[in-house]
Structure formats: structure tokens, C-alpha cells
PDB file of N, CA and C in Angstrom:
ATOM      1  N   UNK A   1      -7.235 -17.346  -4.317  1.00  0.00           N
ATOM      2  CA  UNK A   1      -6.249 -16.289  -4.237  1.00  0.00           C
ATOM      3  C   UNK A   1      -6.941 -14.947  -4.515  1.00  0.00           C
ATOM      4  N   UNK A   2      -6.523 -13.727  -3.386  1.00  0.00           N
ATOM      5  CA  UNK A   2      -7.151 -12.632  -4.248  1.00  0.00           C
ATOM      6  C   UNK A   2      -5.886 -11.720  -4.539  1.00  0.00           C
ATOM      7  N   UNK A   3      -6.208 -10.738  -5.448  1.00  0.00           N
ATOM      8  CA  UNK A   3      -5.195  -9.975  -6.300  1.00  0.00           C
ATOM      9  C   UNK A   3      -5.196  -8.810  -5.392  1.00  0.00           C
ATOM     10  N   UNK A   4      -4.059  -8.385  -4.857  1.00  0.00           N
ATOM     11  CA  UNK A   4      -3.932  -6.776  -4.307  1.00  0.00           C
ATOM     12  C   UNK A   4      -2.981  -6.027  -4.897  1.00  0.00           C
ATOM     13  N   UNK A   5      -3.702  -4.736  -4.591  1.00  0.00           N
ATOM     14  CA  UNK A   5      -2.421  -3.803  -5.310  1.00  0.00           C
ATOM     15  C   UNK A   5      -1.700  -2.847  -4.610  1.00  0.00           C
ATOM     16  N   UNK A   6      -0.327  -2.558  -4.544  1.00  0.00           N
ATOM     17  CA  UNK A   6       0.068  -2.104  -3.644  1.00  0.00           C
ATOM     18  C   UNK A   6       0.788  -0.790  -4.103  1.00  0.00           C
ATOM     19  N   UNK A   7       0.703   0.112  -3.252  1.00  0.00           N
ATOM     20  CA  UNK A   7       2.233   1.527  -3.429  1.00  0.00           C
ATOM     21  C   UNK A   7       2.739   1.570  -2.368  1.00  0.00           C
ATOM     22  N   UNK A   8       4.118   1.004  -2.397  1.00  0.00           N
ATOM     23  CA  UNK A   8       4.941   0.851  -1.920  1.00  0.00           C
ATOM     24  C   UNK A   8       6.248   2.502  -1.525  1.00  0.00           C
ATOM     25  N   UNK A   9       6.531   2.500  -0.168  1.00  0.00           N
ATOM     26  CA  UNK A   9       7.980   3.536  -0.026  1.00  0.00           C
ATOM     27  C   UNK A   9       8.154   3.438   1.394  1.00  0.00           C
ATOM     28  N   UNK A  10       9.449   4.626   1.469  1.00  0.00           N
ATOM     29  CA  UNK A  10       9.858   4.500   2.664  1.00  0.00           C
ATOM     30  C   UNK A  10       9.219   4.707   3.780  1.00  0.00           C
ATOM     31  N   UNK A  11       8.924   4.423   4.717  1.00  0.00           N
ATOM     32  CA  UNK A  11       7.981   4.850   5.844  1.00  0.00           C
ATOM     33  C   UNK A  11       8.265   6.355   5.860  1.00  0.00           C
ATOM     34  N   UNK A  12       9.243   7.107   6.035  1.00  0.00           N
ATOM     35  CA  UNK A  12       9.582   8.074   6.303  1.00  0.00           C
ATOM     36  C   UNK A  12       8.406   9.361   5.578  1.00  0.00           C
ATOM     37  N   UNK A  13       8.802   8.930   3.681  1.00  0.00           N
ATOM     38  CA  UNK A  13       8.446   8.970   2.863  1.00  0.00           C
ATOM     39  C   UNK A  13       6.875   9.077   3.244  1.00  0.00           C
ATOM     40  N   UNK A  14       6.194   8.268   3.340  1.00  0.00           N
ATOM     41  CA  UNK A  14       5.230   7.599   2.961  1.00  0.00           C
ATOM     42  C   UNK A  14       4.063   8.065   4.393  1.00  0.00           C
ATOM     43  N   UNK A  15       4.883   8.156   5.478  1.00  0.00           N
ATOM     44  CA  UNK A  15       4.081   8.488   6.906  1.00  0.00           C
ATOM     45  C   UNK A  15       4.603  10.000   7.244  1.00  0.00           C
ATOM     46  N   UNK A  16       6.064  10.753   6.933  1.00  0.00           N
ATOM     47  CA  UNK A  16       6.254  11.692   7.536  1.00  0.00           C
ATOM     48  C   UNK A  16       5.855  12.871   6.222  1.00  0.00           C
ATOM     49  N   UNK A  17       6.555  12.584   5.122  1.00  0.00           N
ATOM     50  CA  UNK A  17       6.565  13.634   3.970  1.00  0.00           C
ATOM     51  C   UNK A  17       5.429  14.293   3.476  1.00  0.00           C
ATOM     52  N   UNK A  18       4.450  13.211   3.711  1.00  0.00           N
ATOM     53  CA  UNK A  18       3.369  13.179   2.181  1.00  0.00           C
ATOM     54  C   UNK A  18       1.936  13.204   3.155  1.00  0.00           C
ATOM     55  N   UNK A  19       1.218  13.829   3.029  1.00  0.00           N
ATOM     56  CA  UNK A  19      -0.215  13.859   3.591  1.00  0.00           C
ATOM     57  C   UNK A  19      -1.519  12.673   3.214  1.00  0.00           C
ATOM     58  N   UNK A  20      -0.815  11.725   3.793  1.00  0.00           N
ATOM     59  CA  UNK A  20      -1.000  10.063   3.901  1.00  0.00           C
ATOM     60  C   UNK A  20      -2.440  10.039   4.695  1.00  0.00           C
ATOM     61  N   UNK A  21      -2.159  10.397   6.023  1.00  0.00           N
ATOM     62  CA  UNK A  21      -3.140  10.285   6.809  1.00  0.00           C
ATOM     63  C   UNK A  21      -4.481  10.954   6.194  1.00  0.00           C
ATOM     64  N   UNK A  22      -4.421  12.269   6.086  1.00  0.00           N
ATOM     65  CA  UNK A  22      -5.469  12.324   5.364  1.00  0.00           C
ATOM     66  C   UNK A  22      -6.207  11.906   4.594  1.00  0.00           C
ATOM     67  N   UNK A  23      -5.139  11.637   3.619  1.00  0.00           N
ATOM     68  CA  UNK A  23      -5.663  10.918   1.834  1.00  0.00           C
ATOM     69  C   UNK A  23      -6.762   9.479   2.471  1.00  0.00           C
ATOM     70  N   UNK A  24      -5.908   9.251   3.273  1.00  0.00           N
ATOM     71  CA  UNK A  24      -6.639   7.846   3.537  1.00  0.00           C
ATOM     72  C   UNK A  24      -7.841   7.851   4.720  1.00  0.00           C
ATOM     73  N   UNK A  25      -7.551   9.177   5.677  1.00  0.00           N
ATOM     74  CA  UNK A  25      -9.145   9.589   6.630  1.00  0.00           C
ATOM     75  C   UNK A  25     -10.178   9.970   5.524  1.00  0.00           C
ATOM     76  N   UNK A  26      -9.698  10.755   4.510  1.00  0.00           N
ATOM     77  CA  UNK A  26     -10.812  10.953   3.688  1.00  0.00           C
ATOM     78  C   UNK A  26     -11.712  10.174   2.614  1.00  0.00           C
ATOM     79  N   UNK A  27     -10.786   8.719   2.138  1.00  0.00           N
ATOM     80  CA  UNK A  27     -11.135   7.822   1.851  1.00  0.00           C
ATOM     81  C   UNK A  27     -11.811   7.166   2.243  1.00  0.00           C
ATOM     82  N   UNK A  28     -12.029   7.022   4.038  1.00  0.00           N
ATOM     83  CA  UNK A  28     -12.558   5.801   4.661  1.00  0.00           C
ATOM     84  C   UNK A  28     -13.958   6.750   4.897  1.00  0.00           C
ATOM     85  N   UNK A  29     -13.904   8.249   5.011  1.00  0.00           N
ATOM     86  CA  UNK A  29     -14.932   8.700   4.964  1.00  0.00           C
ATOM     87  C   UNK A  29     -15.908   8.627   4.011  1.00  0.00           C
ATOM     88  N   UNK A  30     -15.123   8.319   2.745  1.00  0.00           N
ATOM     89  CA  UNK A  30     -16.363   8.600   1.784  1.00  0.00           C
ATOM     90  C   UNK A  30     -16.908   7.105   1.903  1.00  0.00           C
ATOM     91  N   UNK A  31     -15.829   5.927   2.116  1.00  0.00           N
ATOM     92  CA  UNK A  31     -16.776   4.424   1.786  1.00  0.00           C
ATOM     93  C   UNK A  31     -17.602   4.611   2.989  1.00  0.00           C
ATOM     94  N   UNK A  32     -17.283   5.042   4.029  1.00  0.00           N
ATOM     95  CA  UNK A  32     -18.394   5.438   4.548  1.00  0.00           C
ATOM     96  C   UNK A  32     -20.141   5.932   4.674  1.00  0.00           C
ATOM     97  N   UNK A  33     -19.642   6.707   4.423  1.00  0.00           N
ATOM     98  CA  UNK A  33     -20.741   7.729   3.567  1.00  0.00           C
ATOM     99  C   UNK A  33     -21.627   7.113   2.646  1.00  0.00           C
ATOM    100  N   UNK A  34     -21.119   5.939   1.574  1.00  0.00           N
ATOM    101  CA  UNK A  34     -21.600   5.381   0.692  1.00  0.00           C
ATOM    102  C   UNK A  34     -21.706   4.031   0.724  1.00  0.00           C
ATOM    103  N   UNK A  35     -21.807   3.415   2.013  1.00  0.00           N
ATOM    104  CA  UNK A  35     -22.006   1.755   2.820  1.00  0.00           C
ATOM    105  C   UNK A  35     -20.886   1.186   1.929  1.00  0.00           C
ATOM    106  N   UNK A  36     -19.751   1.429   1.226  1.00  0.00           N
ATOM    107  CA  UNK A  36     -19.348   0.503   0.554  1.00  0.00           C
ATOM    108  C   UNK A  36     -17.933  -0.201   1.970  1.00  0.00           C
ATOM    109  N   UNK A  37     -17.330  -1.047   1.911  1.00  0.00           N
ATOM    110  CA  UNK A  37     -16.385  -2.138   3.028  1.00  0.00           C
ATOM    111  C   UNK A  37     -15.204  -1.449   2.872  1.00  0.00           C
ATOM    112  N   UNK A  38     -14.275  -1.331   3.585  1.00  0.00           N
ATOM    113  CA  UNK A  38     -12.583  -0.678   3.246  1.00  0.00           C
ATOM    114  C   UNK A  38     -12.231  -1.704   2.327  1.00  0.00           C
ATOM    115  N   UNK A  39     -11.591  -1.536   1.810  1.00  0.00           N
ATOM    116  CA  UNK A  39     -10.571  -2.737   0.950  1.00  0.00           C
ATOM    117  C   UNK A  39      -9.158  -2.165   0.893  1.00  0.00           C
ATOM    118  N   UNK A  40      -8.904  -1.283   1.576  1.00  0.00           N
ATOM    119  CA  UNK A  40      -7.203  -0.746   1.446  1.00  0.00           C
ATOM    120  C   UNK A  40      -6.606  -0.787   3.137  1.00  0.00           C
ATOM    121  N   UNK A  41      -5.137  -1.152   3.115  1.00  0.00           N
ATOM    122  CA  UNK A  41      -4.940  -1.348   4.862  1.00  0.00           C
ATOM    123  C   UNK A  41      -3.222  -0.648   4.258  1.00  0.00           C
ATOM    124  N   UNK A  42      -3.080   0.239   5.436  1.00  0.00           N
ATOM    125  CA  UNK A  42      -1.653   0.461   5.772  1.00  0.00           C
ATOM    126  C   UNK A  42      -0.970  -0.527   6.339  1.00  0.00           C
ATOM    127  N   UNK A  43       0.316  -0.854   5.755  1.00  0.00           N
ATOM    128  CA  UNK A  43       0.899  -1.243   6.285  1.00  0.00           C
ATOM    129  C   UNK A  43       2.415  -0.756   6.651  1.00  0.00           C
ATOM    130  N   UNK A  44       2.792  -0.690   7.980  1.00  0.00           N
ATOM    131  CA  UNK A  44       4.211  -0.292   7.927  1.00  0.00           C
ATOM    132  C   UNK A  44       4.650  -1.150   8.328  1.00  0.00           C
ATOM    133  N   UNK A  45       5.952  -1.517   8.325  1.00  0.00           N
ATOM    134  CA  UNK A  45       7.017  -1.971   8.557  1.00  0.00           C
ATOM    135  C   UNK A  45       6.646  -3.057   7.634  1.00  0.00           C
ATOM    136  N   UNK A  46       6.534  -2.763   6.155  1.00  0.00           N
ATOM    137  CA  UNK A  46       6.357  -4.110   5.228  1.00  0.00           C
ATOM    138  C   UNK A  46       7.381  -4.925   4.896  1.00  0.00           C
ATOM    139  N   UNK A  47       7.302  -5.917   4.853  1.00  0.00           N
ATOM    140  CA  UNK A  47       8.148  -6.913   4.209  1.00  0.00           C
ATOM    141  C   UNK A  47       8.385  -7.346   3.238  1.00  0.00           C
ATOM    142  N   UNK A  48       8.607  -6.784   2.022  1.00  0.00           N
ATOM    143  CA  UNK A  48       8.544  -7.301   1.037  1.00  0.00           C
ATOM    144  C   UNK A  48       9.260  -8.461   0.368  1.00  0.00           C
ATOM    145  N   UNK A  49       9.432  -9.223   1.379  1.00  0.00           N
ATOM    146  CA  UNK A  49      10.363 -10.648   1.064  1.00  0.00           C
ATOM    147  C   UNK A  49       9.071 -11.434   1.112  1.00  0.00           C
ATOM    148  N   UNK A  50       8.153 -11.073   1.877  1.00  0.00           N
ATOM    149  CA  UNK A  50       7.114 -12.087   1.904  1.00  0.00           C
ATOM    150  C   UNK A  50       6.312 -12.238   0.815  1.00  0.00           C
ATOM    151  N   UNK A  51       6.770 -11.535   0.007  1.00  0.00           N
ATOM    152  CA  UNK A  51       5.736 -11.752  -1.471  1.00  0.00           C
ATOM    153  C   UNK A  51       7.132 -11.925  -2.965  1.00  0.00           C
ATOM    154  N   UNK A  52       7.059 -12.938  -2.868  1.00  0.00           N
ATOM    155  CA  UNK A  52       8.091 -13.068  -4.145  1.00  0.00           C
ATOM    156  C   UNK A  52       8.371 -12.729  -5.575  1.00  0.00           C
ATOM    157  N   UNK A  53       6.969 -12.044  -5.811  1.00  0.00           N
ATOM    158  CA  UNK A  53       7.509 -11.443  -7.025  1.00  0.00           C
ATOM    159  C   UNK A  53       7.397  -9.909  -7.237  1.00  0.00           C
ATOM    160  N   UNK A  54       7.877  -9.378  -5.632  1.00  0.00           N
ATOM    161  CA  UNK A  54       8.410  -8.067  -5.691  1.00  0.00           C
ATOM    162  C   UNK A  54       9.473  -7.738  -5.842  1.00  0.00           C
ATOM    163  N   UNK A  55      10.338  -7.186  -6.791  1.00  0.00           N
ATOM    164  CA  UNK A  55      11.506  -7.174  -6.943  1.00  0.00           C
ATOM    165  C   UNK A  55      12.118  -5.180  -7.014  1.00  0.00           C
ATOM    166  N   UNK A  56      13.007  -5.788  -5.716  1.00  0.00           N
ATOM    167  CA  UNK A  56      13.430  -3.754  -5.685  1.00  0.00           C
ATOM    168  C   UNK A  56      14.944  -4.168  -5.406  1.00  0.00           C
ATOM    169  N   UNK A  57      15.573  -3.063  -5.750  1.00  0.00           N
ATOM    170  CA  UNK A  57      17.099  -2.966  -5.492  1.00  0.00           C
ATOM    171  C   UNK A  57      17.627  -3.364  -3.892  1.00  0.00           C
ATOM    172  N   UNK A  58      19.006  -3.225  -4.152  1.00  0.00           N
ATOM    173  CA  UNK A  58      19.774  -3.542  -2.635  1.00  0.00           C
ATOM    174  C   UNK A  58      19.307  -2.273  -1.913  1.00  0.00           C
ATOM    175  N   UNK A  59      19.135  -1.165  -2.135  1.00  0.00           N
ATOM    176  CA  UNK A  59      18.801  -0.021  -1.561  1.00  0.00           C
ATOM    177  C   UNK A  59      17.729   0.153  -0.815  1.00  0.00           C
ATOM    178  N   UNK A  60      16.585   0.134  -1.325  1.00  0.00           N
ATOM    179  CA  UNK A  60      15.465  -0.448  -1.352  1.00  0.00           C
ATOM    180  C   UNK A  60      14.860  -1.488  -0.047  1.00  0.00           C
ATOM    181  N   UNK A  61      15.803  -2.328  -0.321  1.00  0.00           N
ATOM    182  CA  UNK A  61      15.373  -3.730   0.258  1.00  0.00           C
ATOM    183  C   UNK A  61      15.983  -3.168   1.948  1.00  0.00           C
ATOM    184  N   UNK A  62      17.302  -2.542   1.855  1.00  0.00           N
ATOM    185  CA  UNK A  62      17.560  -2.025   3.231  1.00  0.00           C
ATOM    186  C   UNK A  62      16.857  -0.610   3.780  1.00  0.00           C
ATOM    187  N   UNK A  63      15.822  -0.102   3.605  1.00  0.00           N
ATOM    188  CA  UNK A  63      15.025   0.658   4.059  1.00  0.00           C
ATOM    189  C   UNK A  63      13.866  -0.167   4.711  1.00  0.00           C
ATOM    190  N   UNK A  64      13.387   1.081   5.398  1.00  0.00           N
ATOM    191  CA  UNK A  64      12.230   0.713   6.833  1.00  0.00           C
ATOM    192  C   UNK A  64      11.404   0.801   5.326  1.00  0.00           C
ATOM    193  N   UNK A  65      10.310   0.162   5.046  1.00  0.00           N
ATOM    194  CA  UNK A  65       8.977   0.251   4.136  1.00  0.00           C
ATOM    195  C   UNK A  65       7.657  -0.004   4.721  1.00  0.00           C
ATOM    196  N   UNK A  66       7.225   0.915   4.138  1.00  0.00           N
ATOM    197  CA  UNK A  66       5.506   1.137   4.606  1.00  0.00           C
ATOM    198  C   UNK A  66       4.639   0.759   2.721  1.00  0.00           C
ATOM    199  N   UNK A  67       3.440   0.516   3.322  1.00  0.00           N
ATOM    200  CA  UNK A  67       2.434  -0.088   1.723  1.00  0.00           C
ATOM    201  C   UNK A  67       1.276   0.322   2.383  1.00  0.00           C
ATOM    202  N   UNK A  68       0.902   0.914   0.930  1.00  0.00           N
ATOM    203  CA  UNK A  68      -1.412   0.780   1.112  1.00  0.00           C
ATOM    204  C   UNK A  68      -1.122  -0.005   0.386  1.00  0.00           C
ATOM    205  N   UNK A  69      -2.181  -1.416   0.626  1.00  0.00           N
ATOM    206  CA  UNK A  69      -2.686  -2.215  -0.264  1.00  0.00           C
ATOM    207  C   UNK A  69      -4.047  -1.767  -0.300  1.00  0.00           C
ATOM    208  N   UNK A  70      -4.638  -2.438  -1.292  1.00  0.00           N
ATOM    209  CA  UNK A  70      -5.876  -2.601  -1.669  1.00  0.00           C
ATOM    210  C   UNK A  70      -6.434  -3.722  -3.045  1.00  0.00           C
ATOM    211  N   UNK A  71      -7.758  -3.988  -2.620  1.00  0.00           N
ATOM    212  CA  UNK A  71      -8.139  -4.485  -3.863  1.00  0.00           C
ATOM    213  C   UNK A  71      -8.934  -3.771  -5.169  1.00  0.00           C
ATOM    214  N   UNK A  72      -8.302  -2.935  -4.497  1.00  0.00           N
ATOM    215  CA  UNK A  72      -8.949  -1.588  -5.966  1.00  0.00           C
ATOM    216  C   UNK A  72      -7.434  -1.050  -6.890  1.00  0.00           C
ATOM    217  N   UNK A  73      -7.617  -1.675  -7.987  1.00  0.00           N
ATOM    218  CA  UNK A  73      -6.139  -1.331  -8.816  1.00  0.00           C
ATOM    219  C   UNK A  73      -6.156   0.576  -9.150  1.00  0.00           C
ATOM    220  N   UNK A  74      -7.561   0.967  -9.368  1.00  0.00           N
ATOM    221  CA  UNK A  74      -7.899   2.482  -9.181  1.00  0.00           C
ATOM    222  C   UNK A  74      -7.753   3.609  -8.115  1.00  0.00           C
ATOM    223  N   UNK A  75      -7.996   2.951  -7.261  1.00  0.00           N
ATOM    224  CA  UNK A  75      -7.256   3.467  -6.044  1.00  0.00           C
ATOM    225  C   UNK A  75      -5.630   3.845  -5.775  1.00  0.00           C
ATOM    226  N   UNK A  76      -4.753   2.318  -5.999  1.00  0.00           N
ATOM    227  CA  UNK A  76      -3.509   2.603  -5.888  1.00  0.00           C
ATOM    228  C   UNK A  76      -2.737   3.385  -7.691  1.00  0.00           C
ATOM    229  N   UNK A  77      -3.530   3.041  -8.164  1.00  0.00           N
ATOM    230  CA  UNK A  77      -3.124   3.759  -9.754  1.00  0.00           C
ATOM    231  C   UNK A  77      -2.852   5.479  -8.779  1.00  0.00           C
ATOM    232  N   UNK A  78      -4.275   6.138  -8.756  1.00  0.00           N
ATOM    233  CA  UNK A  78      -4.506   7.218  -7.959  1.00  0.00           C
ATOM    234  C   UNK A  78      -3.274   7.857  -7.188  1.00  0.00           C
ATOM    235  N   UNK A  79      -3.621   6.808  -5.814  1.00  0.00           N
ATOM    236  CA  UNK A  79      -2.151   6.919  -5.334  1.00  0.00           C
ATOM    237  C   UNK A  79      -0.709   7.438  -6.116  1.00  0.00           C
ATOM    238  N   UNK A  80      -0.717   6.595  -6.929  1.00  0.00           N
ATOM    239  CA  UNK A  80       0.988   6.502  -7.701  1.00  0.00           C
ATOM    240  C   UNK A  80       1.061   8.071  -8.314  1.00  0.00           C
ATOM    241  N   UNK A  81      -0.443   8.569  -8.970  1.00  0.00           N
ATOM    242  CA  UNK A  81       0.177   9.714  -9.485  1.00  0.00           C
ATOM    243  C   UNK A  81      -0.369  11.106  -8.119  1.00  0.00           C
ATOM    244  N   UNK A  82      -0.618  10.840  -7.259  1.00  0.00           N
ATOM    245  CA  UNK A  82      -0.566  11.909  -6.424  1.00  0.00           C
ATOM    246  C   UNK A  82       0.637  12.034  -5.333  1.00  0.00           C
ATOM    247  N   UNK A  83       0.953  10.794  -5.036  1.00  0.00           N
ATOM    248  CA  UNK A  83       2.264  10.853  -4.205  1.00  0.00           C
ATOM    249  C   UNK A  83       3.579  10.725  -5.497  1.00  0.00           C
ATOM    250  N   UNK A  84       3.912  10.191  -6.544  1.00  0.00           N
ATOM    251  CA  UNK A  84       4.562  10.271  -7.480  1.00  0.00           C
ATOM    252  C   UNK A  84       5.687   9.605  -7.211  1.00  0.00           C
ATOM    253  N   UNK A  85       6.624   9.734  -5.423  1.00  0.00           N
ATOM    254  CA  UNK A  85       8.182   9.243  -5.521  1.00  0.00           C
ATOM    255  C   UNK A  85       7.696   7.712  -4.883  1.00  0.00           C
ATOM    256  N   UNK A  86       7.078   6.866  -5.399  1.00  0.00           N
ATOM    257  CA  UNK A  86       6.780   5.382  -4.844  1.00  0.00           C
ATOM    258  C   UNK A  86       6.212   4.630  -5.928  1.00  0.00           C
ATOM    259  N   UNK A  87       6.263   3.294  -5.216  1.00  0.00           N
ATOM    260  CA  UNK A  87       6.261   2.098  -6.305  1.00  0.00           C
ATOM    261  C   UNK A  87       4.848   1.419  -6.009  1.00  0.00           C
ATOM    262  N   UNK A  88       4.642   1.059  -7.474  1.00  0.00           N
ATOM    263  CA  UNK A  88       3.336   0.406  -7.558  1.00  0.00           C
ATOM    264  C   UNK A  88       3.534  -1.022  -7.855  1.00  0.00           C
ATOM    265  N   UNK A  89       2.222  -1.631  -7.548  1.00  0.00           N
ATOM    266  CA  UNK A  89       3.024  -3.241  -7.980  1.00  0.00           C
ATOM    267  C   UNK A  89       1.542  -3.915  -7.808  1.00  0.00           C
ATOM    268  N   UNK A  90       1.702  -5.052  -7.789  1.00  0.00           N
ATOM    269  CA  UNK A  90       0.391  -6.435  -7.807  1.00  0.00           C
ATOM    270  C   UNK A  90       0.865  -7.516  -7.306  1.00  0.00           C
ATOM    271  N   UNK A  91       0.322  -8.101  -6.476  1.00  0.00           N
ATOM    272  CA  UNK A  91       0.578  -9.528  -5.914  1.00  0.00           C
ATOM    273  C   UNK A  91      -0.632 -10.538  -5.718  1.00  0.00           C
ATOM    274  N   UNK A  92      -0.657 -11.181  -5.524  1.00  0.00           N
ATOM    275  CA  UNK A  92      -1.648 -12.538  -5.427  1.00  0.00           C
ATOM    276  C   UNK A  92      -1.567 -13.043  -3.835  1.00  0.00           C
ATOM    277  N   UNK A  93      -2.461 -13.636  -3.132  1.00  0.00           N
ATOM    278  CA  UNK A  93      -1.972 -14.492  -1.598  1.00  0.00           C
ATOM    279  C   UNK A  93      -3.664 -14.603  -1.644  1.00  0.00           C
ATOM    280  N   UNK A  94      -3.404 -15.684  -0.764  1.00  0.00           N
ATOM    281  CA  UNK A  94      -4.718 -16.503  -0.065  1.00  0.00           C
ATOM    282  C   UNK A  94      -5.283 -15.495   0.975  1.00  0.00           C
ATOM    283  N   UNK A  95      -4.167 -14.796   2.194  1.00  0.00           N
ATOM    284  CA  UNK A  95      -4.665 -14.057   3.024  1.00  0.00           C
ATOM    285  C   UNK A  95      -4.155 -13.585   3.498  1.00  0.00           C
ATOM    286  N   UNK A  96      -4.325 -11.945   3.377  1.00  0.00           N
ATOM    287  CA  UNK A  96      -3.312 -11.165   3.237  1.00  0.00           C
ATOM    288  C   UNK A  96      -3.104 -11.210   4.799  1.00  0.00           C
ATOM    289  N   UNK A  97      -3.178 -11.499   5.845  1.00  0.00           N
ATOM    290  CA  UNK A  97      -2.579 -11.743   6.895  1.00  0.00           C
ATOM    291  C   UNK A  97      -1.524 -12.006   7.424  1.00  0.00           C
ATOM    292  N   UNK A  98      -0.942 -12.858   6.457  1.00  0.00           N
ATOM    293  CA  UNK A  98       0.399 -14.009   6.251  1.00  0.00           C
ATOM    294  C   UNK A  98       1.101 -12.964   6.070  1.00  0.00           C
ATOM    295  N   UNK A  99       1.007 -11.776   5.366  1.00  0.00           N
ATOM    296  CA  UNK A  99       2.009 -10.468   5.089  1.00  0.00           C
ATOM    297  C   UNK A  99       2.154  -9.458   6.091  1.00  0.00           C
ATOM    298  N   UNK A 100       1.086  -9.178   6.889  1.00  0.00           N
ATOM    299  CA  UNK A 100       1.128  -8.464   7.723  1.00  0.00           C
ATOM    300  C   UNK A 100       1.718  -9.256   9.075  1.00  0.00           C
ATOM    301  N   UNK A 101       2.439  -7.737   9.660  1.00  0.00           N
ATOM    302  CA  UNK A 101       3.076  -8.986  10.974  1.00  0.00           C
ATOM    303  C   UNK A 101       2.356  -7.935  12.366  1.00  0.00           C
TER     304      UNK A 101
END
């Protein structure tokens, strides 16, 4: 199993509001830059039913949702306090594939 960490919000939120794209072109630039592998993937249209011990309100659960995961808990920490209106969390899976559709 590996451990990922996620910040979780609304797509809207998360792709229209907040300067996402960047944060994350400039990220892939630096592992770049420094041979290190991506370890963080956008995901939109997340599901968070597929991981069971995410737990968000009825509200919540009926919104479009978008996620960076990663296996860097420093990274999405980061995240949480620069974007501020989204949720952080941790999950476990064999491969994170099974989550993505």
C-alpha cells in the first residue's frame, strides 16, 4: 500500500479561482530542474466515494471535486496553507489508478 496525500475542493474552486496551474507548472519545473520523479497528479472530477475513509458533508459530496494528490505530505501541507478554502486528508491504496477514472 502506498500513503497519499490529498487537497481536496471544488473544481470550480480549485481550477477556475485559485492560480493552480501555475503552482503546479512551477512545481514540475523545479523536479525538473533537480532530476527528482513527479509524485503529485491532478485530479478532476474526483470521487471521493472511492476511498472510504474520506468523510465530507451532504454538500460536499454533491459538488463537481477536483484533488492534487501526492506522496509528499509537505507538499500538500503547503498547498492547504496557500490555497486555504480546501481540504486536506490521507489515504492508503495499492494503485492509485483504481481512483482515477
Amino acid at each position: 500500500m502506498t500513503t497519499y496525500y490529498f487537497t481536496l475542493a471544488t473544481q470550480t474552486f480549485l481550477l477556475e479561482e485559485e492560480p493552480v496551474e501555475e503552482i503546479l507548472r512551477e512545481r514540475t519545473n523545479f523536479y525538473h530542474e533537480n532530476g527528482l520523479p513527479i509524485d503529485f497528479w491532478l485530479i478532476p472530477n474526483f470521487e471521493p466515494s472511492m476511498i472510504p475513509s474520506i468523510a465530507l458533508n451532504s454538500t460536499a459530496k454533491e459538488q463537481n471535486l477536483a484533488a492534487i494528490v501526492s506522496t509528499n505530505p509537505r507538499f500538500i501541507d503547503w498547498l492547504k496553507l496557500r490555497l486555504q478554502y480546501v481540504m486536506n486528508g490521507v489515504f492508503e491504496v495499492e494503485d492509485l489508478s483504481s481512483i482515477i477514472k
